[in-house]
Structures are given as C-alpha cells and as structure tokens.
Protein backbone atom coordinates (compact mmCIF):
# COMPACT_ATOMS: atom_id res chain seq x y z
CA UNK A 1 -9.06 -19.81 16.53
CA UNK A 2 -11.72 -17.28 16.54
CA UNK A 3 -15.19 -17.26 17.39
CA UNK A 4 -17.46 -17.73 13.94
CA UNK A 5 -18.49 -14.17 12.27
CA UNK A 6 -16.62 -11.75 14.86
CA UNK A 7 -14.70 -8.71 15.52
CA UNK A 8 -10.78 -9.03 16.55
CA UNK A 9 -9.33 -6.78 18.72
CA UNK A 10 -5.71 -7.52 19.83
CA UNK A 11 -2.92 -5.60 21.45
CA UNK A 12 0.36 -6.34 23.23
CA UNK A 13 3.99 -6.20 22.56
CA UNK A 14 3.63 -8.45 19.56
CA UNK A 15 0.75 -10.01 18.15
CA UNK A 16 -0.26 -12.43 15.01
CA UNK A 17 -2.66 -13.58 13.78
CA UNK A 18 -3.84 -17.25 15.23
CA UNK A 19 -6.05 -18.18 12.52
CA UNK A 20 -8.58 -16.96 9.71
CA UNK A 21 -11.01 -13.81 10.96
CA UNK A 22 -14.90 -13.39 10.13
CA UNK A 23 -15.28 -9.68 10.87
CA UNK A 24 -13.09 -7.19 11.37
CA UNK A 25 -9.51 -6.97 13.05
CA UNK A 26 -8.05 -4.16 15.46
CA UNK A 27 -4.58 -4.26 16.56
CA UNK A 28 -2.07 -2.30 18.22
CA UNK A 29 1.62 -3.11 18.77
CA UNK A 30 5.12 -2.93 18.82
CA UNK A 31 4.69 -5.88 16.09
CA UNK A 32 1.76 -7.25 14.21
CA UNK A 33 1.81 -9.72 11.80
CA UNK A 34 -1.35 -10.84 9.62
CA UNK A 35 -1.10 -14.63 8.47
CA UNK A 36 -4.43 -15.18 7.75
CA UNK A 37 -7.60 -13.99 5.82
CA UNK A 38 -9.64 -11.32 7.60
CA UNK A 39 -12.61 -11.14 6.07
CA UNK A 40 -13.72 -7.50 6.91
CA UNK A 41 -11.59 -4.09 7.30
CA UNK A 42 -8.13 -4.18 8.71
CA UNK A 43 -7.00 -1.35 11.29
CA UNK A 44 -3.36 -2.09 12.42
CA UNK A 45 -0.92 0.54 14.05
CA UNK A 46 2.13 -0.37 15.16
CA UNK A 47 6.40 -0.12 14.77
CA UNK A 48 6.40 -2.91 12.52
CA UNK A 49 3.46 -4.20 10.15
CA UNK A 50 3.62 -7.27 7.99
CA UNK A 51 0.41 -8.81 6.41
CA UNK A 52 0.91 -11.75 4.21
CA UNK A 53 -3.15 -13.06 4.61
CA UNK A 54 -6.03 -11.83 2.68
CA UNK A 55 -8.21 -8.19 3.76
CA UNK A 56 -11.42 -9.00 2.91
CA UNK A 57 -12.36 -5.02 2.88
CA UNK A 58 -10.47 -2.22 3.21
CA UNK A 59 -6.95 -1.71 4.93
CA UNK A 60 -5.96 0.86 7.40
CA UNK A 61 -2.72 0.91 8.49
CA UNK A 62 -0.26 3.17 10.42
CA UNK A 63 3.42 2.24 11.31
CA UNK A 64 7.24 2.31 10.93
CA UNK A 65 7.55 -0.28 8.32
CA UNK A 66 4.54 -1.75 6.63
CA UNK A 67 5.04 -4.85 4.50
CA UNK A 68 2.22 -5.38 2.67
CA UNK A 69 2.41 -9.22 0.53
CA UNK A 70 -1.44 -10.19 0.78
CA UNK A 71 -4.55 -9.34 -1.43
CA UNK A 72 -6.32 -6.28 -0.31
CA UNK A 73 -9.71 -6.63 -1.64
CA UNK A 74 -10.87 -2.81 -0.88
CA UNK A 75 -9.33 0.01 -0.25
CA UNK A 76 -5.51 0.75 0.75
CA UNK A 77 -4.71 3.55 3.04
CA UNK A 78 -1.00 3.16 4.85
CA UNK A 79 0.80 5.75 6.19
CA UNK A 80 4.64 4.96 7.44
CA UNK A 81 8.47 5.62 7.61
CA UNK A 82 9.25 2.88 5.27
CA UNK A 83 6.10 1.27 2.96
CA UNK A 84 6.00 -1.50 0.43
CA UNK A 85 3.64 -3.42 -1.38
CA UNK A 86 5.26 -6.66 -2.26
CA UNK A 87 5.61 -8.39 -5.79
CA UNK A 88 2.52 -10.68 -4.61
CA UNK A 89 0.18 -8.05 -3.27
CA UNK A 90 -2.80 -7.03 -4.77
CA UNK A 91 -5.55 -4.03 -4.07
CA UNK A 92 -8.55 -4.14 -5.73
CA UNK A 93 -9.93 -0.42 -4.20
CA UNK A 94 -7.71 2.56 -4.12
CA UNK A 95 -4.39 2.85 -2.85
CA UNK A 96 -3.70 5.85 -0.58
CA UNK A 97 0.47 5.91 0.81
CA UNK A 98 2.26 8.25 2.79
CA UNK A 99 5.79 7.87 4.06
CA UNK A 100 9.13 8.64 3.61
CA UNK A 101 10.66 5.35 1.18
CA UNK A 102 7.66 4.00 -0.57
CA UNK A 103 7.65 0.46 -2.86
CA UNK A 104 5.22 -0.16 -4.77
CA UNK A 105 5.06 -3.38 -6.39
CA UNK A 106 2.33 -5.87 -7.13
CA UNK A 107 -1.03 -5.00 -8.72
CA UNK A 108 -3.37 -1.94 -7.80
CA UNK A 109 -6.49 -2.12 -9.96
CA UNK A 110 -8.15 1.17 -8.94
CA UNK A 111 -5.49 4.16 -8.94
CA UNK A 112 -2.57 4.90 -6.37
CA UNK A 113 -2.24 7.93 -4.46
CA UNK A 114 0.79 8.80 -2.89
CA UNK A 115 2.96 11.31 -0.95
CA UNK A 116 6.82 10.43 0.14
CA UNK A 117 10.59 11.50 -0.17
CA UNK A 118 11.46 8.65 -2.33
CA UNK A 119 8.94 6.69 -3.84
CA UNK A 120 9.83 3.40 -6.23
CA UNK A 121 7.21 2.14 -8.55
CA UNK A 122 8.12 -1.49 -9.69
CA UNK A 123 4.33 -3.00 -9.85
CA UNK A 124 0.94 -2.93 -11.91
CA UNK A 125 -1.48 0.13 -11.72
CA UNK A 126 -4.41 0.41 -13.21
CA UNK A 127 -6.04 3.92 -13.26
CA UNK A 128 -4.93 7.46 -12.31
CA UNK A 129 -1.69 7.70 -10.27
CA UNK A 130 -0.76 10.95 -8.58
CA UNK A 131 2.96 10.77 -6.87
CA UNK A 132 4.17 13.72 -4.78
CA UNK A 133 7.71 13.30 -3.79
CA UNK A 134 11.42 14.17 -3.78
CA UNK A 135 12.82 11.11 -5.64
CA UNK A 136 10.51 9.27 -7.92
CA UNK A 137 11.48 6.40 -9.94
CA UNK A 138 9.50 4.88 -12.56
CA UNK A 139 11.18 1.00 -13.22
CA UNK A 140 11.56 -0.90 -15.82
CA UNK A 141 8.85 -3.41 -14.55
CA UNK A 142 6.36 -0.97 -13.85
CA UNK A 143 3.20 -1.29 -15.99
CA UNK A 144 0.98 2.25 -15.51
CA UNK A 145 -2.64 1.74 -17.24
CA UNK A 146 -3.57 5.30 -16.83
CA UNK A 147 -2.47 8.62 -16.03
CA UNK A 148 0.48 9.60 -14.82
CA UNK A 149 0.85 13.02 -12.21
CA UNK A 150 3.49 14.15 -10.39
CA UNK A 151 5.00 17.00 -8.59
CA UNK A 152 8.69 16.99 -7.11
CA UNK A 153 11.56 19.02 -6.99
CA UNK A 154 13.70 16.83 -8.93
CA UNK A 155 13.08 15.42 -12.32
CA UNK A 156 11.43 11.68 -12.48
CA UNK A 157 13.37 8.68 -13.61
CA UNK A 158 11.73 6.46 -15.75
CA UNK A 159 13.19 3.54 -17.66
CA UNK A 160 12.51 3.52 -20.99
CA UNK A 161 10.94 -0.35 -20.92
CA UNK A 162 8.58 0.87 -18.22
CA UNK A 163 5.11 1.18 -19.67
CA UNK A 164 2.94 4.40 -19.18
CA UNK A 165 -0.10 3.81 -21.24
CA UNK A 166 -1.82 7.50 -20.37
CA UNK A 167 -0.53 10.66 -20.22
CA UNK A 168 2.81 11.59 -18.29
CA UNK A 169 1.99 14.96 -16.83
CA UNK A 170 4.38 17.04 -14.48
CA UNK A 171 2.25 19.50 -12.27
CA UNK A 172 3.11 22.33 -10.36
CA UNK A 173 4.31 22.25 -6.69
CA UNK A 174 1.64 23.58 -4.40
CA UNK A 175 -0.75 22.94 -7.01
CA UNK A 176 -2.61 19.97 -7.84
C-alpha cells in the first residue's frame, strides 16, 4: 500500500496501481493501469492507459489507447490515438476528448467536448455536447440531455431510437 493522505508518483515500463490512493497520482509509462480509487486528480501519460478504479477529482490523461471503465468524479480531459469511455464509466465534471477513434459510452453528467476523425457516441450525456470530426455516429443507445453541435465534413449518422432531447444543430467548419 500507500502511505495515509499522500501523493503517488510512479514511472517505469509498466506500472499499476498496488492499492487505494489518498492524494493525488502521477504516472508515466509504456503501461499504466489504475485498479484502485485515487482520491485526488489523476495525471497519467503513457502508450497504453486503462483505469478501472475510482478518480476522486479530475482526470488528465495523455496516451495511445485510453480505456476509461471507472467513475471520474471531476473533470475529464484525455487526449489519444484511440479513446473510450466504457459502458460502466461515469464523469461527473466535464468531458474534454481528443483523438483519432473516440467511444463514448457510459454517463457524462456535465457536457462532452470533443475533437476526432471518427467519433462513436453509444452512452449518457447530460448537457451541451460539441463534436468536431470526420465520422460521427450518433447510436441507437445514446441518450443526449442537451444540445447537440457539430461540425464535419460528412453528414452525421444518427439512429432514429437514439434520443436527442435539445436541439441538433450543424455549425460551420472553422466556425464555432
């Protein structure tokens, strides 16, 4: 374990988590995975991210994949070649994503930001979501409670059993 009410800082070729974390957490490596709660901000940068424990504040994270299943009780801000936010994951601040493929499923309660090539949205969002991206998909299991603004090149899919309870508004490229 950890020493009671303290900052982590790890760093190697791989690291995980060895048990639950009363501060913050700083890690850099080829791997990182987060088992357990951290109870203050998360800062992770690495080839491949997975966090399945809870983020007591906000997340930070940079990577090639980021696999995001855990509750994220601030703030979300990932940027990454492949991102997802798992059918169990949960943010309570706002979600901020850049990347090239981008998942988002679970629940965000206070808007989603994001700017990829393809972007997926299969969760919960409460609040205003702005989506810039080549390919965006709107699924059947998404559930959008707010605003919906986009800019891309091509036209947006959405299924017609997906639920947009705001407006759906298609802005301008260059212009937001």
């Amino acid at each position: 374990g950890y020493a009671a009410h303290s900052n982590v800082y790890l760093a190697g070729a791989e690291v995980q988590t060895g048990g639950p974390i009363y501060g913050d957490l700083v890690a850099a490596a080829g791997r990182i995975r987060v088992d357990h709660p951290v109870s203050g901000d998360t800062i992770l940068t690495a080839g491949s991210i997975e966090i399945y424990g809870r983020v007591g504040d906000d997340l930070r994270a940079a990577g090639g994949i980021i696999g995001v299943s855990g509750r994220v009780a601030g703030e979300a801000l990932l940027a990454g070649g492949s991102v997802s936010l798992g059918p169990d994951s949960e943010v309570g601040g706002r979600a901020s994503i850049a990347g090239n493929d981008i998942v988002i499923g679970g629940r965000l309660h206070n808007g989603l930001k994001v700017y990829g090539k393809k972007v997926l949205v299969l969760g919960e969002v409460t609040g205003p979501v702005d989506l810039a991206a080549e390919q965006i998909e709107i699924l059947v299991s998404a559930r959008i409670f707010g605003d919906l603004t986009y800019s891309s090149s091509r036209e947006i899919k959405i299924d017609p059993n997906a639920k947009i309870m705001g407006r759906n508004v298609r802005a301008q490229i260059g212009k937001t």
